[in-house]
Protein backbone atom coordinates (compact mmCIF):
# COMPACT_ATOMS: atom_id res chain seq x y z
CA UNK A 1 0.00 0.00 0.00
CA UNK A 2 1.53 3.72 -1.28
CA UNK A 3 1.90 6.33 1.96
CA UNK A 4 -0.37 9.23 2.18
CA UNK A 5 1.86 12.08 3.70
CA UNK A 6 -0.70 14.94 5.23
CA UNK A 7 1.25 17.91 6.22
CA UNK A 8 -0.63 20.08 9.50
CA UNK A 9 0.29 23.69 9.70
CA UNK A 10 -1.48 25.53 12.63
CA UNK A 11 0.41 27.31 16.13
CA UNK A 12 -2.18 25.73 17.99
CA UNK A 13 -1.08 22.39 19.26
CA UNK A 14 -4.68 21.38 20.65
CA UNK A 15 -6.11 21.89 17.39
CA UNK A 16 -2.97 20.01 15.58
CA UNK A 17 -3.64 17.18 17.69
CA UNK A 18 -7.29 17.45 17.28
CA UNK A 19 -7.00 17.08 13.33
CA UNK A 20 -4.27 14.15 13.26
CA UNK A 21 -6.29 12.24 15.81
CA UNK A 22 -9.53 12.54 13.56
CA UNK A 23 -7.22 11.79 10.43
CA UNK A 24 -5.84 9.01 11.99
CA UNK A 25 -9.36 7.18 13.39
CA UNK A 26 -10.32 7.67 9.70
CA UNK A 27 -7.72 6.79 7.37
CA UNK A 28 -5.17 4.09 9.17
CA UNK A 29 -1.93 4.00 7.04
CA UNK A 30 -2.00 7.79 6.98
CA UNK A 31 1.78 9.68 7.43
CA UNK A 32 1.26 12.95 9.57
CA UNK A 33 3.66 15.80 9.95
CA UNK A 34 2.91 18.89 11.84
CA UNK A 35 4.68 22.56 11.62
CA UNK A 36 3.67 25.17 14.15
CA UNK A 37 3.46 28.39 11.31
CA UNK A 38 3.81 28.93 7.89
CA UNK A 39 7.98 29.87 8.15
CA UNK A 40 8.30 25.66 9.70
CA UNK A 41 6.14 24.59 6.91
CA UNK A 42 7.58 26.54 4.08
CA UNK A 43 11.30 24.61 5.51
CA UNK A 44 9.57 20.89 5.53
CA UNK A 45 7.85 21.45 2.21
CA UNK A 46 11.54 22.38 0.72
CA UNK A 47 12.88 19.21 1.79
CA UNK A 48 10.21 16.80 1.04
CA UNK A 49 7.01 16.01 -0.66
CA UNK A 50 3.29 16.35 0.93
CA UNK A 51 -0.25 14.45 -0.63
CA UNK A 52 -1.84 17.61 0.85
CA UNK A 53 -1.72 20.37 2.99
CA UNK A 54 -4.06 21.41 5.96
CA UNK A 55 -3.32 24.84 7.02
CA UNK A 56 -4.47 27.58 9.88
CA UNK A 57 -4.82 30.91 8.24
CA UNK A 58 -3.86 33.25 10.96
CA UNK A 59 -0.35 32.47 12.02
CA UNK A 60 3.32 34.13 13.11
CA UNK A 61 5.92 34.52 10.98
CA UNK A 62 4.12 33.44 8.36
CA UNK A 63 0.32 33.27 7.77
CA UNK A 64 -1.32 30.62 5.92
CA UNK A 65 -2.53 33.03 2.62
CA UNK A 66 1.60 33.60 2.50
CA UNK A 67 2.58 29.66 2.58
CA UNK A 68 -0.44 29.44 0.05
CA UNK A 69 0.99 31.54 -2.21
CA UNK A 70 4.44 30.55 -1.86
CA UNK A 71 3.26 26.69 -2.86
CA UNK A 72 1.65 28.03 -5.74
CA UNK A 73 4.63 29.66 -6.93
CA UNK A 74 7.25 26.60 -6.53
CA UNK A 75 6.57 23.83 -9.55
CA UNK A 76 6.32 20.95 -7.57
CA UNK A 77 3.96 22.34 -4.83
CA UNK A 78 1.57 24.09 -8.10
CA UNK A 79 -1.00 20.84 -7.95
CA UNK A 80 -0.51 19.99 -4.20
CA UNK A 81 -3.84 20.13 -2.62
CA UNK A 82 -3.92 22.83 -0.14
CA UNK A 83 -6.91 23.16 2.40
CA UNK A 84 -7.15 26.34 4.77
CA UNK A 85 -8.37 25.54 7.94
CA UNK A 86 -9.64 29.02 9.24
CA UNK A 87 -12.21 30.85 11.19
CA UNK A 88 -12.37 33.94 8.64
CA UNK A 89 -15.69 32.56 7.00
CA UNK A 90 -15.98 36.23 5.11
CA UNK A 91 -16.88 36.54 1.49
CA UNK A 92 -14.05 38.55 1.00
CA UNK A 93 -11.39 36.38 2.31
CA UNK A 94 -13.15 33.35 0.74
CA UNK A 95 -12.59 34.91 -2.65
CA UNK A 96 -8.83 36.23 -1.36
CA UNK A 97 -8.11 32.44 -1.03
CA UNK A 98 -9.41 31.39 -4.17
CA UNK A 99 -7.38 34.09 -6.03
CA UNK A 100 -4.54 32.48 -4.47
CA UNK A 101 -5.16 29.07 -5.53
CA UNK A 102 -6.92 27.22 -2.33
CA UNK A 103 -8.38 23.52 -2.70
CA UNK A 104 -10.66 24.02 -0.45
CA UNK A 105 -11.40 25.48 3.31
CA UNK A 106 -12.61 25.03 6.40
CA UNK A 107 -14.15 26.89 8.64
CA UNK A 108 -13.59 26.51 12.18
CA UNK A 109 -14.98 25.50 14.81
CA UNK A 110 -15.12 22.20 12.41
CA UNK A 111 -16.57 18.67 13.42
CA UNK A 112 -14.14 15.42 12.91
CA UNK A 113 -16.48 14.00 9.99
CA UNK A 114 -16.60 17.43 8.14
CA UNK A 115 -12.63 17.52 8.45
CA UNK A 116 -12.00 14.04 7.22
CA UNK A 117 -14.91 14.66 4.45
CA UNK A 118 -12.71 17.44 3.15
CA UNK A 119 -9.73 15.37 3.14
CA UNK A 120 -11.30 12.23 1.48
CA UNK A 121 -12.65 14.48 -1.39
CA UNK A 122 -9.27 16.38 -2.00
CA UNK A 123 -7.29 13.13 -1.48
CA UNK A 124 -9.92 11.67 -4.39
CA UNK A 125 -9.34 14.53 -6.87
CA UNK A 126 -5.81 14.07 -6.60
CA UNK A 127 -6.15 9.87 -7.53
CA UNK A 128 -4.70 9.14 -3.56
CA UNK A 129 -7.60 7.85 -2.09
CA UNK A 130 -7.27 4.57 -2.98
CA UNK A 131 -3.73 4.24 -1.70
CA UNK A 132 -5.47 4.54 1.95
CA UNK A 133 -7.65 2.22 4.06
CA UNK A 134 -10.12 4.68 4.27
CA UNK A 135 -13.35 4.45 6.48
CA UNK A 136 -14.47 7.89 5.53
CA UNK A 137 -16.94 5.83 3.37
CA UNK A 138 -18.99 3.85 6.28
CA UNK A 139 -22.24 5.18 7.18
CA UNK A 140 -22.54 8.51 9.79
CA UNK A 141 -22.37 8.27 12.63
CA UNK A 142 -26.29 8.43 14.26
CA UNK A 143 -24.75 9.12 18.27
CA UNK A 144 -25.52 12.26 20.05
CA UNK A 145 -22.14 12.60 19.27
CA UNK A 146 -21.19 12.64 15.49
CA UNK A 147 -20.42 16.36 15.19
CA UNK A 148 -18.26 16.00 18.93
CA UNK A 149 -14.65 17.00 19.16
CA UNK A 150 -14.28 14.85 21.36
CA UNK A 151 -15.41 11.96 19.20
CA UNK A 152 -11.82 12.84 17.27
CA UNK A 153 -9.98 13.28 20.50
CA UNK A 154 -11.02 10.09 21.85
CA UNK A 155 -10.76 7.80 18.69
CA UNK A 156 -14.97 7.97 18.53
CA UNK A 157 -14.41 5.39 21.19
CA UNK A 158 -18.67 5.63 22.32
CA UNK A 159 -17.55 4.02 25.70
CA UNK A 160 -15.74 6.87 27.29
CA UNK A 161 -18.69 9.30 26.57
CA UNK A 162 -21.77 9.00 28.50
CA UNK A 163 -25.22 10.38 26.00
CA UNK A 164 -26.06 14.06 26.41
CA UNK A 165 -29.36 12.90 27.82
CA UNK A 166 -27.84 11.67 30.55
CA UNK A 167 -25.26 14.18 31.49
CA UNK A 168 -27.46 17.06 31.67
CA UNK A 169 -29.19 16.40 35.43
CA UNK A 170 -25.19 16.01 36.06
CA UNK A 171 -23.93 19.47 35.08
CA UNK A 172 -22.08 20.80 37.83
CA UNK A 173 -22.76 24.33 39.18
CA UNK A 174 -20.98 27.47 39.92
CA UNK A 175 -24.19 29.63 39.97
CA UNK A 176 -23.76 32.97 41.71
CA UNK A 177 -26.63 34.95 43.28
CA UNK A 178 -29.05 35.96 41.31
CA UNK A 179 -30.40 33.50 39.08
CA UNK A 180 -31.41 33.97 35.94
CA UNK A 181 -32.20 38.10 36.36
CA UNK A 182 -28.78 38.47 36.72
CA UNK A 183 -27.75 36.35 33.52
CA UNK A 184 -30.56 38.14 31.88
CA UNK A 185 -29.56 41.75 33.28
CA UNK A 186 -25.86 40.73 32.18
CA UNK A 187 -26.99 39.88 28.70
CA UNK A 188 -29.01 43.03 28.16
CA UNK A 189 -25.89 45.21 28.99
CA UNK A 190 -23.15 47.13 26.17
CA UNK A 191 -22.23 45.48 23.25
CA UNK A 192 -18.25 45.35 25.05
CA UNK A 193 -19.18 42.62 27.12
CA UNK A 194 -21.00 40.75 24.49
CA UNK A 195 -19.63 38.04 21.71
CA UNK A 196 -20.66 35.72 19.11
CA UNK A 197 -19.74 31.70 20.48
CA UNK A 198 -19.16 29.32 17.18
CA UNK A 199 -19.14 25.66 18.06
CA UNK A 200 -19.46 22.89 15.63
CA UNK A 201 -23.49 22.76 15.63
CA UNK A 202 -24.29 26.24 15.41
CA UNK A 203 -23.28 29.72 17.06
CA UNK A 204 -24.63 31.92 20.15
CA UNK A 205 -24.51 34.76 21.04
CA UNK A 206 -22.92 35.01 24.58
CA UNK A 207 -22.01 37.37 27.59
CA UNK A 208 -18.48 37.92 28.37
CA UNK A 209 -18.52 37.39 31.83
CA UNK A 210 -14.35 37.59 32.62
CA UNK A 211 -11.79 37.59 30.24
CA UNK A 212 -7.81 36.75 30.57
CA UNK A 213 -5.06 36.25 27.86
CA UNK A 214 -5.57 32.38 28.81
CA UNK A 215 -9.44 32.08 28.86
CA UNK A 216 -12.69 33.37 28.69
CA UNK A 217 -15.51 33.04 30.93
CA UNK A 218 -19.16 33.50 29.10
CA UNK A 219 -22.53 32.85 30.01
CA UNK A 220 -24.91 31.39 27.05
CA UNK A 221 -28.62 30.13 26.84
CA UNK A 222 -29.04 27.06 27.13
CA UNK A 223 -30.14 24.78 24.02
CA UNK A 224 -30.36 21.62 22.45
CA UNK A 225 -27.42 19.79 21.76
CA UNK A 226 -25.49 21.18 25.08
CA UNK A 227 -22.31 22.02 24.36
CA UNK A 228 -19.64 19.84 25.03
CA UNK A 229 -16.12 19.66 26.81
CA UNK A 230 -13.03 20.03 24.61
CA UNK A 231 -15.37 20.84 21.66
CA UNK A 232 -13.30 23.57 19.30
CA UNK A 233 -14.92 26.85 19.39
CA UNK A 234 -14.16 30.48 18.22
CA UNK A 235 -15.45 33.33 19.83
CA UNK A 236 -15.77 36.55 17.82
CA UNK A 237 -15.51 39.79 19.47
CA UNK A 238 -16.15 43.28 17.88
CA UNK A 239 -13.11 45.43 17.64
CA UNK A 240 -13.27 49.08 17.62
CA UNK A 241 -15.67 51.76 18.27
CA UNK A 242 -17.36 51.10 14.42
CA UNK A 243 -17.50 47.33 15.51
CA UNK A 244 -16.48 46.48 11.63
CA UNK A 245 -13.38 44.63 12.97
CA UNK A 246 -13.75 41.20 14.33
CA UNK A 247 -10.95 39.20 16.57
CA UNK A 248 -11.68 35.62 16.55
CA UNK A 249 -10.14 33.69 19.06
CA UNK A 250 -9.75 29.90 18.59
CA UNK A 251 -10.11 27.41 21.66
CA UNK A 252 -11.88 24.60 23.25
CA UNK A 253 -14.43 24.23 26.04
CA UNK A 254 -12.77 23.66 29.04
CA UNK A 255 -15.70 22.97 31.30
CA UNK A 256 -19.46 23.43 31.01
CA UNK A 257 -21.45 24.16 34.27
CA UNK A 258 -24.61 25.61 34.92
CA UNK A 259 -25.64 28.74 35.96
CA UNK A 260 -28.31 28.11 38.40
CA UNK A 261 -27.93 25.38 40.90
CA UNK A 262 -30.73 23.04 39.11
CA UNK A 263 -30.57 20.48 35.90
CA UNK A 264 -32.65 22.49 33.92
CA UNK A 265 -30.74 25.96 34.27
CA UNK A 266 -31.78 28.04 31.41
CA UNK A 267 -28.33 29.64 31.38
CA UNK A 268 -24.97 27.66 30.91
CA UNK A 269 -21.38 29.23 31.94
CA UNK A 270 -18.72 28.08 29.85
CA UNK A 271 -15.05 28.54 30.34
CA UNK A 272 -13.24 28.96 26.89
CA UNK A 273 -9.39 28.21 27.03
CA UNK A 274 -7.88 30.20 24.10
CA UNK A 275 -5.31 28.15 21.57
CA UNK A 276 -4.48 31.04 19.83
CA UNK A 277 -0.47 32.37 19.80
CA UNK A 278 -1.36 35.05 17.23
CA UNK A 279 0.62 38.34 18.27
CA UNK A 280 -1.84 40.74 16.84
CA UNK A 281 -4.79 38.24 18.23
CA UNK A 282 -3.01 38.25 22.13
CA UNK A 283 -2.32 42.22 22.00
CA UNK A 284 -5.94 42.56 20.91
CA UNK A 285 -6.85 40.86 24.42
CA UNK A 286 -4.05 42.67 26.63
CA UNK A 287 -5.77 45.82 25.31
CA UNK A 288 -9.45 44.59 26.21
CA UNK A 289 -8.54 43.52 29.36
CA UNK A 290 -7.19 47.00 30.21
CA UNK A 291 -10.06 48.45 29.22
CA UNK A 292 -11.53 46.40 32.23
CA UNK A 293 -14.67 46.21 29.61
CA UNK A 294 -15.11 42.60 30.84
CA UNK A 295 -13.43 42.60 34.30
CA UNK A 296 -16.49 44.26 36.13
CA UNK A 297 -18.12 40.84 35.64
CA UNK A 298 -15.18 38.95 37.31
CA UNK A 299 -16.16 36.57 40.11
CA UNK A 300 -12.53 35.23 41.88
CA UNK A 301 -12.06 32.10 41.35
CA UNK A 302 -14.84 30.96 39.00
């Protein structure tokens, strides 16, 4: 059987290991290398030779669009499929990747079976496919679970995941006073302490309840599917007084409790660890934070 070489290209080691565990579950035989920015990739990809590319878009030293174009200018990299893995979902930067000579994208916060779908179709149009045991073609997946990131993290191993059904009398609590008036007072206040939440099933919008260059703490409504822990997520915030501007900042959900102390808590607090080592992306937060447009919501400890 020929190898299929996969090259990853993101600063973000939890979502590097996120997509080579998903890659892995789905297509044994597969050879993974990793670079942490564009400048590490551009060095691998001038010593040897890649099936395909996954890449972040926002990077140091070297951003994704840059490596992108860099490929496309170097004759054996011309054909090499090359997918952008990004959060900028924008028209404009859709048709700025094109023009550059993307496979395909994307978008993040992404589920393990819309990754490896992406890979199995550019891996097809290039004739590798076949060279892998692939089980991107068995039926989906019908669990709670099929558009989990922890599904990828854990190998889709159903065992080690209990259904959503039954975790949700079991959220843990952290509620303080006030109930839902307070989350609904908090919600109704300036647009500063407000974001936009993206997870794999859907977005919402949230309240930015404390905020640190490590993690964010935000308060959401609570719907059907819950959210889960160490699902990917990106949280946009408005930048600037126009609000045109929009940071997103990658990360994962690093716990999930409620906001009342009850099962059926209308509101849900959710602590977001950031991923992101974007310069521009961590001054952007050192500047919010002394601001304090967030930090009047701060409850120690929590």
């Amino acid at each position: 059987m020929s190898k299929v070489s996969v090259l990853v290209v993101d600063d973000a080691p939890f979502i590097r290991d996120l997509v080579k565990k998903s890659l892995r579950s789905h297509f044994p035989g597969i050879v993974l290398d990793e670079a942490v920015n564009g400048r590490k990739a551009q060095q691998l990809l001038a010593r040897q030779a890649f099936d395909l590319i996954l890449c972040d878009w926002e990077m140091p030293e070297m951003s994704g669009l840059e490596l992108l174009a860099w490929c496309r200018q170097q004759d054996a990299l011309k054909t090499t499929p090359f997918i952008m893995v990004t959060s900028r979902g924008d028209k404009e930067n859709v048709v700025q990747a094109i023009q550059a000579g993307v496979s395909d994208y994307i978008g993040k916060p992404f589920s393990s079976e819309q990754l490896t779908s992406k890979v199995a179709k550019a891996l097809s149009r290039a004739g590798k496919l076949a060279g892998l045991q692939s089980q991107a073609t068995k039926p989906a997946v019908t669990s709670a679970f099929a558009n989990d990131s922890l599904a990828a993290l854990t190998g889709g191993k159903a065992e080690v995941i209990a259904p959503v059904a039954a975790r949700a009398p079991a959220v843990a609590s952290s509620a303080p006073a006030g109930g839902p008036a307070a989350a609904s007072k908090a919600a109704a206040q300036g647009n500063r302490g407000q974001g936009q939440l993206r997870l794999p099933g859907g977005s919402l919008p949230c309240v930015i309840k404390a905020l640190s260059l490590k993690e964010a703490l935000l308060l959401v409504k609570r719907g059907e599917p819950l959210p889960q822990v160490l699902e990917s997520a990106v949280l946009d915030l408005q930048q600037g007084d126009s609000g045109e501007d929009v940071a997103r900042l990658n990360g994962y959900l690093h716990a999930v409790a409620a906001f009342e102390p009850k099962p059926d808590s209308e509101w849900l607090q959710l602590t977001l660890r950031f991923v992101d080592k974007d310069p521009q992306k961590l001054d952007y937060l050192s500047r919010l934070i002394a601001r304090g447009t967030t930090q009047r919501h701060f409850v120690p400890g929590a």
